[in-house]
Protein backbone atom coordinates (compact mmCIF):
# COMPACT_ATOMS: atom_id res chain seq x y z
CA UNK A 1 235.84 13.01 -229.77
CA UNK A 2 237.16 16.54 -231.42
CA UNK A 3 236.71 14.89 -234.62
CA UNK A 4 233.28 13.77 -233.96
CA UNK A 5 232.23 17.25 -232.91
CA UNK A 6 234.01 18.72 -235.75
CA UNK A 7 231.86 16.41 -238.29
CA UNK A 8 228.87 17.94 -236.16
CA UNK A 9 227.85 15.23 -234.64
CA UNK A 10 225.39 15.45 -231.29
CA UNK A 11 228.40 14.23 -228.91
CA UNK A 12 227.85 13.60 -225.09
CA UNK A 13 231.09 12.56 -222.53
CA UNK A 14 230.03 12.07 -219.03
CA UNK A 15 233.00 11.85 -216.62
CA UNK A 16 232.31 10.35 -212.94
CA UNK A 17 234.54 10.72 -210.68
CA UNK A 18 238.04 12.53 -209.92
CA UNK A 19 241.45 11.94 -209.04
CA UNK A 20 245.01 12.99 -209.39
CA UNK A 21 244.70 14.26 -213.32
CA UNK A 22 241.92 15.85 -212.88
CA UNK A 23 242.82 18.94 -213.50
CA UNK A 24 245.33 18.03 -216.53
CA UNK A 25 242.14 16.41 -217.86
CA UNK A 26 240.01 19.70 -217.58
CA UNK A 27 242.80 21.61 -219.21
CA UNK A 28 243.04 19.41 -221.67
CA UNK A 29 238.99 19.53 -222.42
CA UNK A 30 239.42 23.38 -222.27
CA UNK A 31 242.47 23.29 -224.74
CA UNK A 32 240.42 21.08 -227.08
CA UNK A 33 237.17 23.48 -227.06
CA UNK A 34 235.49 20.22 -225.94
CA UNK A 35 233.56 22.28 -222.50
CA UNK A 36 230.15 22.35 -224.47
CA UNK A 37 230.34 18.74 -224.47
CA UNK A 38 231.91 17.09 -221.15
CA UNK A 39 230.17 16.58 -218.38
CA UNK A 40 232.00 16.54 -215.36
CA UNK A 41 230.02 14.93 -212.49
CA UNK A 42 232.48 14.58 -209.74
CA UNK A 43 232.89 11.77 -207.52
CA UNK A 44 229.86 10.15 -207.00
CA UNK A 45 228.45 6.87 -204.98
CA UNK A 46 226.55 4.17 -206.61
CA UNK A 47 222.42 5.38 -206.26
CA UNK A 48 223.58 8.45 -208.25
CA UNK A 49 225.70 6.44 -211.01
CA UNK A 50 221.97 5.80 -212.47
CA UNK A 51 221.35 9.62 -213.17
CA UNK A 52 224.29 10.26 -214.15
CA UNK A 53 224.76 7.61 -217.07
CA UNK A 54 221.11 7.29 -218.39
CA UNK A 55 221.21 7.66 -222.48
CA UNK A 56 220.12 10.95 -223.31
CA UNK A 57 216.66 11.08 -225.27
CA UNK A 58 217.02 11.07 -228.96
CA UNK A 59 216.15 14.24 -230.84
CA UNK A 60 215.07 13.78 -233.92
């Protein structure tokens, strides 16, 4: 994903849910200067797995 950004791509993670690395994996998207571009929902049940993952609306 670094790479991608670094090419300048428009890149988008969405992370649902959490769990015992959570926090490794937040240092780890801090330490990679990924923030602008993870999305960290949370734990979430199913009605609100719809929001979360739609494709974002191309922008060209």
């Amino acid at each position: 994903m670094r790479q991608l950004v670094e090419r300048g791509l428009p890149v988008r993670f969405d992370i649902i849910g959490d769990g015992p690395e959570g926090q490794r994996l937040l240092y780890t998207i801090h330490d990679l200067g990924l923030q602008e571009h993870v999305v960290w929902h949370g734990r979430r049940v199913p009605p609100q797995w719809s929001a979360a993952c739609k494709p974002p609306t191309p922008s060209y």
